[in-house]
Protein backbone atom coordinates (compact mmCIF):
# COMPACT_ATOMS: atom_id res chain seq x y z
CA UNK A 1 9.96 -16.22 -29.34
CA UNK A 2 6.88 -17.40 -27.35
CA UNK A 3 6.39 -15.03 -23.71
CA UNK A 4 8.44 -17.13 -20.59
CA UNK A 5 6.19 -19.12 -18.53
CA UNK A 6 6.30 -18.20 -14.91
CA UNK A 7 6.89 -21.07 -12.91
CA UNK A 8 3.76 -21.90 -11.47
CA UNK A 9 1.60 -20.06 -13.01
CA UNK A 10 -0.44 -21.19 -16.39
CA UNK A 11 0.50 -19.01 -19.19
CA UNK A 12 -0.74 -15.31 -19.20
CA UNK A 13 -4.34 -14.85 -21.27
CA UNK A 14 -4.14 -13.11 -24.52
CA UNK A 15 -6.36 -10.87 -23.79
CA UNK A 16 -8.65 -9.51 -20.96
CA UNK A 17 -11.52 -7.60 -21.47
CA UNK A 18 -10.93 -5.43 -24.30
CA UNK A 19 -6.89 -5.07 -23.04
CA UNK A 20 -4.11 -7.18 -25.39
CA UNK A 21 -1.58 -8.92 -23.15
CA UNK A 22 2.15 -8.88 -23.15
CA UNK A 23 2.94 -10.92 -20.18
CA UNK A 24 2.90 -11.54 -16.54
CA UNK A 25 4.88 -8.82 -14.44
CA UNK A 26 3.92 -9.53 -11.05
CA UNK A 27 2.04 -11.93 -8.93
CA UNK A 28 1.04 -12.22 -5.57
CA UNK A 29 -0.60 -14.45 -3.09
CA UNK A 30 -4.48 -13.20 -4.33
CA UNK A 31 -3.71 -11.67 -7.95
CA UNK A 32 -1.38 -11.44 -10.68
CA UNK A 33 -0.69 -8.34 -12.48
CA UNK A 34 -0.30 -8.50 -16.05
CA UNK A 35 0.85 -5.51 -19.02
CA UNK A 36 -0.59 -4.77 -21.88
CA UNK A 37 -2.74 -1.82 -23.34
CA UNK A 38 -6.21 -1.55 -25.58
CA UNK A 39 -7.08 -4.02 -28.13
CA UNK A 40 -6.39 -2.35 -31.92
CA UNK A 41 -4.03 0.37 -30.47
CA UNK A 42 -0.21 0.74 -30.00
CA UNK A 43 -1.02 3.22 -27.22
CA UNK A 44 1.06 3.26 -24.31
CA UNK A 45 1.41 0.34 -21.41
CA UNK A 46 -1.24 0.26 -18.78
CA UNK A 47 -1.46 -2.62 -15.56
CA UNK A 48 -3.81 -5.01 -15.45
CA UNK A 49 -4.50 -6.50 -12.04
CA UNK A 50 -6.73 -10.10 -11.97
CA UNK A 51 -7.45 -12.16 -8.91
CA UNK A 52 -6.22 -15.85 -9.54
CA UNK A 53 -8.41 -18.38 -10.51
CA UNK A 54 -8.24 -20.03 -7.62
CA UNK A 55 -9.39 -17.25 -5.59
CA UNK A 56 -12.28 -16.20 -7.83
CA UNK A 57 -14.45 -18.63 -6.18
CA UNK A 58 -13.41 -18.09 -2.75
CA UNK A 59 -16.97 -16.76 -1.11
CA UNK A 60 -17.12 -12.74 -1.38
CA UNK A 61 -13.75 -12.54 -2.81
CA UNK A 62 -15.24 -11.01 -6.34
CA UNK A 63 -16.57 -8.74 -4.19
CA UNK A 64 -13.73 -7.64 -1.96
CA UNK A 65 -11.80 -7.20 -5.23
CA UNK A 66 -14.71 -4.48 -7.28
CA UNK A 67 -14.67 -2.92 -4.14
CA UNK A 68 -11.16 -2.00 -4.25
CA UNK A 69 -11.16 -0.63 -7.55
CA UNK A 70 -14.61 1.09 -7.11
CA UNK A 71 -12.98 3.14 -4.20
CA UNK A 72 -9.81 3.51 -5.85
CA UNK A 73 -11.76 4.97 -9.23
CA UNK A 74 -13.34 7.51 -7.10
CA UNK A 75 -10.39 8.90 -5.45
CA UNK A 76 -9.16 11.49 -7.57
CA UNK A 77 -5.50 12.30 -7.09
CA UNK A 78 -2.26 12.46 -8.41
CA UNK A 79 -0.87 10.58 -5.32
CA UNK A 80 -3.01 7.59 -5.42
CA UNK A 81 -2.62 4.67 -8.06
CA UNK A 82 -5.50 5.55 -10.43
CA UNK A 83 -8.21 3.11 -11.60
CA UNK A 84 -8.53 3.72 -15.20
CA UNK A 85 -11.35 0.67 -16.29
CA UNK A 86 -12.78 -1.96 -14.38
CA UNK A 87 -14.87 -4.89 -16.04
CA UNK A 88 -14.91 -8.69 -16.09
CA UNK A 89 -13.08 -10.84 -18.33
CA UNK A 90 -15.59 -13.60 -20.50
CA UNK A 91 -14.97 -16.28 -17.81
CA UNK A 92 -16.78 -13.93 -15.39
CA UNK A 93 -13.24 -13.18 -13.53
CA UNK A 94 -13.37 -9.20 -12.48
CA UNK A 95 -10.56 -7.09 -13.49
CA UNK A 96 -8.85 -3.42 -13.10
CA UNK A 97 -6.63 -1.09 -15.24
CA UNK A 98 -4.10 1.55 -13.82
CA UNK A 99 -1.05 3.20 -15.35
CA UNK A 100 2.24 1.12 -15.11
CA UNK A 101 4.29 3.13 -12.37
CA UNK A 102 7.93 2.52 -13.09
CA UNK A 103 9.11 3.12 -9.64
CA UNK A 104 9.84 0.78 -6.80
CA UNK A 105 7.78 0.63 -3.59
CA UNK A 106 9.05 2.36 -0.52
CA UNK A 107 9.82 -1.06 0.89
CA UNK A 108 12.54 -1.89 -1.22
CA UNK A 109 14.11 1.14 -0.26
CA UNK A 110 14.04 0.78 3.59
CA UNK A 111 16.45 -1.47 4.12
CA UNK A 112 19.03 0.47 2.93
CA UNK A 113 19.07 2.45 6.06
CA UNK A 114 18.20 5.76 6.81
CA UNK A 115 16.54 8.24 3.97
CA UNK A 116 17.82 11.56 4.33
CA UNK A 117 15.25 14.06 6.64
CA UNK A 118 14.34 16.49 3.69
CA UNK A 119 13.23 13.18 1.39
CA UNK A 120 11.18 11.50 3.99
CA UNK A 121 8.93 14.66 4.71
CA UNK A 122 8.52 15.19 1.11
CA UNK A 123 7.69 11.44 0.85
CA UNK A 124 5.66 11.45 3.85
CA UNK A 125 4.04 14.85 2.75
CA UNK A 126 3.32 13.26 -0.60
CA UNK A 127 1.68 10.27 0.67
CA UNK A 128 -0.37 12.57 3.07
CA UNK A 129 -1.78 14.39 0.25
CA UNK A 130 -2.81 10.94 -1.44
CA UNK A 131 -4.70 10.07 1.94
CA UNK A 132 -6.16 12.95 2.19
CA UNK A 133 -7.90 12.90 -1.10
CA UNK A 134 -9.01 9.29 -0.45
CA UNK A 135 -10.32 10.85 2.73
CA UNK A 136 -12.45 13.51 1.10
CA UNK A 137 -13.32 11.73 -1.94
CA UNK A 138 -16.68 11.38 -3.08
CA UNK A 139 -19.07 9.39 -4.96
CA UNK A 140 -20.91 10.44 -8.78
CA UNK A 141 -23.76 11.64 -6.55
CA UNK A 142 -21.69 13.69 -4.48
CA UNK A 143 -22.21 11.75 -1.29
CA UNK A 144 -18.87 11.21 0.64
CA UNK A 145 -16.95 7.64 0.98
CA UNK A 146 -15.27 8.36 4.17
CA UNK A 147 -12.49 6.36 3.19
CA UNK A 148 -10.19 5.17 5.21
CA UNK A 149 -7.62 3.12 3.82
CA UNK A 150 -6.25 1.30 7.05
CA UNK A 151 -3.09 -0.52 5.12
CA UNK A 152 -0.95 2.50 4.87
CA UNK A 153 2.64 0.83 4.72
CA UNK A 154 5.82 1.28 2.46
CA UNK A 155 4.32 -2.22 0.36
CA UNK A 156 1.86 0.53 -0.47
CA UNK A 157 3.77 4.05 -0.87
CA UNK A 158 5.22 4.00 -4.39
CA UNK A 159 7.60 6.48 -5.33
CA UNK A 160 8.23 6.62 -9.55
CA UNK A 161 11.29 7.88 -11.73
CA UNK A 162 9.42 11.38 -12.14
CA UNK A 163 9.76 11.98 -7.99
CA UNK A 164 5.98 11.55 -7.84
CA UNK A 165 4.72 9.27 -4.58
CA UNK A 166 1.25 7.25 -4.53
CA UNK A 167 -1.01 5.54 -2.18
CA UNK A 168 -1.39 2.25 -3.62
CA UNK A 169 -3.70 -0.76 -2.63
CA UNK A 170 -6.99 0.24 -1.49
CA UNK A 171 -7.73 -3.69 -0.62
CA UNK A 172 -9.37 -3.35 2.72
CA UNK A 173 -10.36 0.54 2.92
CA UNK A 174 -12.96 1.11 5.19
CA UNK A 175 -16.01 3.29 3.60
CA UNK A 176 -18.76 4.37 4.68
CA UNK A 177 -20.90 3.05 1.47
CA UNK A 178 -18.10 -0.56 0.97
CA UNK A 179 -20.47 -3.39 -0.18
CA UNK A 180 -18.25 -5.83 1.26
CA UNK A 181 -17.86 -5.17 5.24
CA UNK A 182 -15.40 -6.31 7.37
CA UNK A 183 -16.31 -9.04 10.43
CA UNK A 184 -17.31 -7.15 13.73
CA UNK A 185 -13.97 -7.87 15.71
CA UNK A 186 -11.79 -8.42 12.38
CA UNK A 187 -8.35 -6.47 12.36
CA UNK A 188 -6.80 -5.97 8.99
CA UNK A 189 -3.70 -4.61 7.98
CA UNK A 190 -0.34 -5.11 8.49
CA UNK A 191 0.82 -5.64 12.22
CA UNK A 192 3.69 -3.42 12.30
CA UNK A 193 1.62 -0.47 10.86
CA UNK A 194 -1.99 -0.61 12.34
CA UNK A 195 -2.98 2.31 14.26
CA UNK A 196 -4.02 1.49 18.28
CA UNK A 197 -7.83 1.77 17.26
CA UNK A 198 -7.36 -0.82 14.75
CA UNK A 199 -5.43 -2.96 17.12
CA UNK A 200 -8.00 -3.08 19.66
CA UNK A 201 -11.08 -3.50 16.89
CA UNK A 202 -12.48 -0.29 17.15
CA UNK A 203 -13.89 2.33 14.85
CA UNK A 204 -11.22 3.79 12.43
CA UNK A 205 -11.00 7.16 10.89
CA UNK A 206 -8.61 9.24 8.97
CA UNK A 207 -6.63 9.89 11.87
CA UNK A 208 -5.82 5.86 12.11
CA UNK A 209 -4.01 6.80 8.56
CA UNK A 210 -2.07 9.32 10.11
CA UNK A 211 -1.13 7.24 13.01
CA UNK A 212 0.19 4.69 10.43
CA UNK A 213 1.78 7.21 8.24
CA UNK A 214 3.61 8.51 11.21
CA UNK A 215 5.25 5.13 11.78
CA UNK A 216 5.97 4.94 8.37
CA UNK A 217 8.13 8.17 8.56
CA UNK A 218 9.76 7.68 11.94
CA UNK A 219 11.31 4.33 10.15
CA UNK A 220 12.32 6.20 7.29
CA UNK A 221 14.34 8.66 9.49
CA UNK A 222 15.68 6.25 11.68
CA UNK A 223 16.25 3.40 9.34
CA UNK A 224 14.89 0.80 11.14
CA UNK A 225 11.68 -0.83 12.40
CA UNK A 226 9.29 0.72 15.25
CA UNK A 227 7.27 -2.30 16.24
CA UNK A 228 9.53 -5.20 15.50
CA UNK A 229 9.27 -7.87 18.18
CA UNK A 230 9.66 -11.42 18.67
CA UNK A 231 6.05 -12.06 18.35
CA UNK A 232 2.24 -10.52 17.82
CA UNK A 233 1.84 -10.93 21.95
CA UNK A 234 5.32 -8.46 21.67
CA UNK A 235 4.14 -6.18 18.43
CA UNK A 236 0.77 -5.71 20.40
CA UNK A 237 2.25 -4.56 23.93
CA UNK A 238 4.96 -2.15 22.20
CA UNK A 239 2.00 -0.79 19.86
CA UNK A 240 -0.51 -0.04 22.78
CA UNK A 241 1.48 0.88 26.17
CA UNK A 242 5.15 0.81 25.35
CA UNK A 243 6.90 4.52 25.04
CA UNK A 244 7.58 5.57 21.52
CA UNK A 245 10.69 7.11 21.21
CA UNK A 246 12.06 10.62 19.80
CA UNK A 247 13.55 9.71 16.65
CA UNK A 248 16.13 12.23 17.12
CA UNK A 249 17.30 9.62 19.88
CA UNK A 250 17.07 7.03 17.99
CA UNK A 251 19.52 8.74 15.21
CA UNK A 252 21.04 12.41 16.66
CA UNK A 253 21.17 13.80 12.90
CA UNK A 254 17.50 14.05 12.78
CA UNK A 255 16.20 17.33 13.13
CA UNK A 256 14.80 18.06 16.63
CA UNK A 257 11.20 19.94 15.73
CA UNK A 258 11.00 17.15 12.52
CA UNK A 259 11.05 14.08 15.46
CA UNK A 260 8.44 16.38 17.91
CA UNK A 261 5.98 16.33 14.53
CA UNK A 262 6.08 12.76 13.67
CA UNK A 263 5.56 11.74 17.82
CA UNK A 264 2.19 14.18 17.23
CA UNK A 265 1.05 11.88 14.65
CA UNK A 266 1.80 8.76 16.55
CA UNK A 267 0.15 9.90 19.47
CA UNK A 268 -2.23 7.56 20.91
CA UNK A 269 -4.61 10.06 22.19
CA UNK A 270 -7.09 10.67 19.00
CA UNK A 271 -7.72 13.98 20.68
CA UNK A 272 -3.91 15.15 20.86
CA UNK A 273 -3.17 13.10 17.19
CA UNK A 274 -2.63 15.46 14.30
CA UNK A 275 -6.17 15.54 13.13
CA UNK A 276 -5.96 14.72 9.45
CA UNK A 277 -3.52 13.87 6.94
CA UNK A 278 -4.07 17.22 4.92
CA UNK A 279 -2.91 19.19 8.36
CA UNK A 280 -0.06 16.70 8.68
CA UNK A 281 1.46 17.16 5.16
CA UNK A 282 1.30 20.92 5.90
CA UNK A 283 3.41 20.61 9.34
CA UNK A 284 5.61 18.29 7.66
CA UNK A 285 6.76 21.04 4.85
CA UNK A 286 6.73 23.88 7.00
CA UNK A 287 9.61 22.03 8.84
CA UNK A 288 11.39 20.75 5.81
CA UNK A 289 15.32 21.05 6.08
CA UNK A 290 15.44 22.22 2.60
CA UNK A 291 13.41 21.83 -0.61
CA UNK A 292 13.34 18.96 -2.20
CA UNK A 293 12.79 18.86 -6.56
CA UNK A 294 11.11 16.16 -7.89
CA UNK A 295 14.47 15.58 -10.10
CA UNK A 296 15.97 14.59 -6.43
CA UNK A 297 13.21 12.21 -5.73
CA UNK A 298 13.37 10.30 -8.73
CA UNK A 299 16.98 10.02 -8.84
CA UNK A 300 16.76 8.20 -5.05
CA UNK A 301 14.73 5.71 -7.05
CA UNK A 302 17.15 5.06 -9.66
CA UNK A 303 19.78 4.56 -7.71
CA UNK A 304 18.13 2.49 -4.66
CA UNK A 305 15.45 0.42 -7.17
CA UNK A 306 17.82 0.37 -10.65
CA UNK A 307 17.55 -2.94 -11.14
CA UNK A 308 12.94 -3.18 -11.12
CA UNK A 309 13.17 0.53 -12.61
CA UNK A 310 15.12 -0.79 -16.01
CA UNK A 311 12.92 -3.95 -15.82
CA UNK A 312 9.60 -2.15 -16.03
CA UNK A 313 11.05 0.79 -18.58
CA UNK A 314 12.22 -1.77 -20.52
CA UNK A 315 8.56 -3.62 -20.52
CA UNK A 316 6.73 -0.08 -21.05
CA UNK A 317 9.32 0.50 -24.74
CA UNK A 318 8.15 -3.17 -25.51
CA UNK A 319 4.26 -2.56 -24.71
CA UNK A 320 4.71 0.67 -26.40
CA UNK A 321 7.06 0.45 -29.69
CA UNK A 322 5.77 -3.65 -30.68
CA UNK A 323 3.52 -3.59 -33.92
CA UNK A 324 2.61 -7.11 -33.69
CA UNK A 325 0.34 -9.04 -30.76
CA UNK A 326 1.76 -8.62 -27.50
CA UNK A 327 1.85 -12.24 -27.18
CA UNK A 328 4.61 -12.57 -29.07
CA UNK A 329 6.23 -10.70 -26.75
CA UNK A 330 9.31 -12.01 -24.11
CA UNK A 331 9.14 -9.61 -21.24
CA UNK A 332 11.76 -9.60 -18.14
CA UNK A 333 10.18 -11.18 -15.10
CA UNK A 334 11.14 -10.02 -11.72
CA UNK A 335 13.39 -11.90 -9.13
CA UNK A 336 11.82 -15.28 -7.69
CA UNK A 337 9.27 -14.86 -10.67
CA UNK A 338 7.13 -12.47 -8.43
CA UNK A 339 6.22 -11.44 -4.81
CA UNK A 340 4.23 -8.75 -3.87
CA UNK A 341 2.30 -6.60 -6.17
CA UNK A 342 4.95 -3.87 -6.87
CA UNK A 343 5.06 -1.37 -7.88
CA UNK A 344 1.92 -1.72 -10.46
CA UNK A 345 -0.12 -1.88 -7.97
CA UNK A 346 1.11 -2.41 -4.32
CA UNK A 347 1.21 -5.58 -2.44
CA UNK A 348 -1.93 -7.76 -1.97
CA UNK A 349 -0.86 -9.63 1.43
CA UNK A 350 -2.55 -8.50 4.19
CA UNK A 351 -1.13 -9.60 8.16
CA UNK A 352 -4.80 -10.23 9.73
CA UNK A 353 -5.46 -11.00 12.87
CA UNK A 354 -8.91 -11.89 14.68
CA UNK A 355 -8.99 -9.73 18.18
CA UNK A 356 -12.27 -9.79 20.75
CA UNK A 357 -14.15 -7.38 21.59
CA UNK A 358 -12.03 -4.10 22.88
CA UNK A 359 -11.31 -3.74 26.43
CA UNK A 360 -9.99 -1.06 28.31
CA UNK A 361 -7.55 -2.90 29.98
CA UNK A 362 -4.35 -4.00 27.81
CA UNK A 363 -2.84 -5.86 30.70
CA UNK A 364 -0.66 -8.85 29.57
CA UNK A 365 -2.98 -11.65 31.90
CA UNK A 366 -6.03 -10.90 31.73
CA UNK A 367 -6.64 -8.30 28.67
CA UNK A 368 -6.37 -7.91 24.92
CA UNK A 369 -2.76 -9.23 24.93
CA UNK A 370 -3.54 -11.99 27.09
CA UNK A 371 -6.38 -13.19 25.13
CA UNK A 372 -4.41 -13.00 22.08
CA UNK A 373 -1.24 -14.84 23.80
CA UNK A 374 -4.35 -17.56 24.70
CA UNK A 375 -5.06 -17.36 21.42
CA UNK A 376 -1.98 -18.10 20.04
CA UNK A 377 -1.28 -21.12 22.24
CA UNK A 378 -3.98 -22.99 20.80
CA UNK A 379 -6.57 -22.35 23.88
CA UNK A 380 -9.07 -20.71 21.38
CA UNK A 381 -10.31 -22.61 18.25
């Protein structure tokens, strides 16, 4: 039986780079991830991510894309989404390899209300040891990236069927040695989950990655959204000068001392924030209700994600077990035939905004949040 053609798309290659394709298992507004594994082997399944053809010869966008997986192949780390080759297909198109994750992203879990306290911190503690290598990592000469990734966000925390959690996406990390650097005055990221420095356009550093990770886990223990307003004029003035409440007031079953850790990380003060994500994970577990076993972690995923996690086991047996060309191969697509990149390899849609330059004042009128209100009324072009 020939592989399903995903509507839209153009049938998935047959091979890229040296990698044999079974099929098209995501896609997403700037890629499409595809499965497969090495040319001549019946080795296991690996993802293969490859911008769209249409975006290949967007201006820097090449770029933009080895720069991801350069950064991502130099962090080193069990909780990150590892690069495992990078190369460029014989039309010139650039390419990267990871291991398929048969999980589900933490964003597919969210809605489902609240995650019990002792999960989130090991979730939260888990994705603070992924940042934390990305923060630390270094290059083959031993000179440090200062990575920073600035999209932490539950498209991007994965958590798999073995109760590990990764940092996915690496898209538009900030390094110190990036080829491809951002506009002065160009915020990216996700609205709801960009740190205050970000907002305003200012230097980031790892502690912007706690800051997001810290919104990340009050929403978990809560179950619902921090920054959720009408608008970006609304998402703005709630991210830079509204209060941030306890989450133990938001929900009175979360633990007191668990709430009073997560408002450290979300402080707005860099010099009163939780200073890096390494200290963070280790404040998180010392206040841990309970232990929590991988075995736990895992099952959550079945359970909340059963649906995508017998989808992509079911495509890993095929990739893995089939003795003939993958082509041949019919694999199940996912809902809608695609979204975001998930779980493979995160989500590639980015909320990005354009701000000024920073002021001091965030005053509705006259400063940031006025220009931007200007901004969106059409008075700036």
């Amino acid at each position: 039986m020939p592989p399903a053609r995903s509507k839209g798309h153009v049938p998935p290659p047959r091979a890229i780079g040296p990698y044999e394709i079974g099929g098209r298992i995501a896609s997403g507004g700037m890629a499409d991830v595809f499965v497969g594994r090495k040319l001549g082997t019946t080795g296991g399944a690996v993802a293969i991510k490859r911008p769209r053809r249409d975006m290949v010869s967007e201006p820097g966008f090449v770029k933009m894309f080895l720069d991801e997986a350069r950064l991502a192949f130099h962090v080193k780390s069990v909780h990150t989404v590892q690069v495992l080759d990078l190369g460029t297909d014989d039309d010139g198109a650039p390419y990267y390899v990871m291991p398929l994750v048969v999980g589900s992203p933490l964003a597919k879990l969210l809605p489902r209300g609240p995650i019990d306290p002792a999960l989130a911190i090991e979730i939260a503690a888990q994705s603070a040891d992924g940042l934390h290598d990305a923060h630390i990592a270094r290059d083959d000469r031993g000179n440090e990236l200062a990575i920073v990734h600035r999209d932490v966000s539950p498209q991007n925390i994965l958590l798999d069927v073995e109760g590990r959690v990764r940092i996915a996406d690496f898209g538009v990390a900030r390094a110190a040695q990036r080829m491809t650097r951002s506009r002065t005055g160009q915020v990216k990221g996700k609205v709801g989950y960009l740190s205050p420095e970000q907002a305003r356009a200012r230097e980031v550093d790892r502690r912007s990655d706690v800051f997001s990770l810290g919104i990340v886990l009050w929403e978990m223990l809560t179950g619902v959204r921090l920054f959720k307003a009408k608008n970006l004029v609304d998402v703005h003035h709630r991210l830079l000068v509204a209060p941030i409440p306890h989450p133990s007031a938001t929900l009175a079953s979360i633990p007191r001392e668990v709430g009073d850790v997560v408002l450290e990380a979300l402080e707005r003060d860099l010099d009163r924030r939780i200073a890096d994500a390494a200290t963070f994970a280790e404040r998180l577990r010392a206040i841990a209700p309970r232990r929590v076993h991988a075995e736990e972690l895992g099952q959550l995923v079945r359970v909340e994600a059963a649906s995508e996690v017998a989808r992509l086991e079911a495509i890993a047996r095929a990739v893995s077990s089939h003795h003939e060309t993958l082509h041949t191969l019919s694999l199940p697509m996912p809902p809608d035939d695609g979204g975001d990149l998930t779980p493979a390899s995160g989500s590639d849609a980015h909320d990005t905004i354009v701000t000024p330059p920073p002021t001091e004042s965030v005053e509705p009128a006259t400063g940031f949040l006025g220009w931007l209100g200007r901004l969106l009324r059409g008075r700036f072009r």
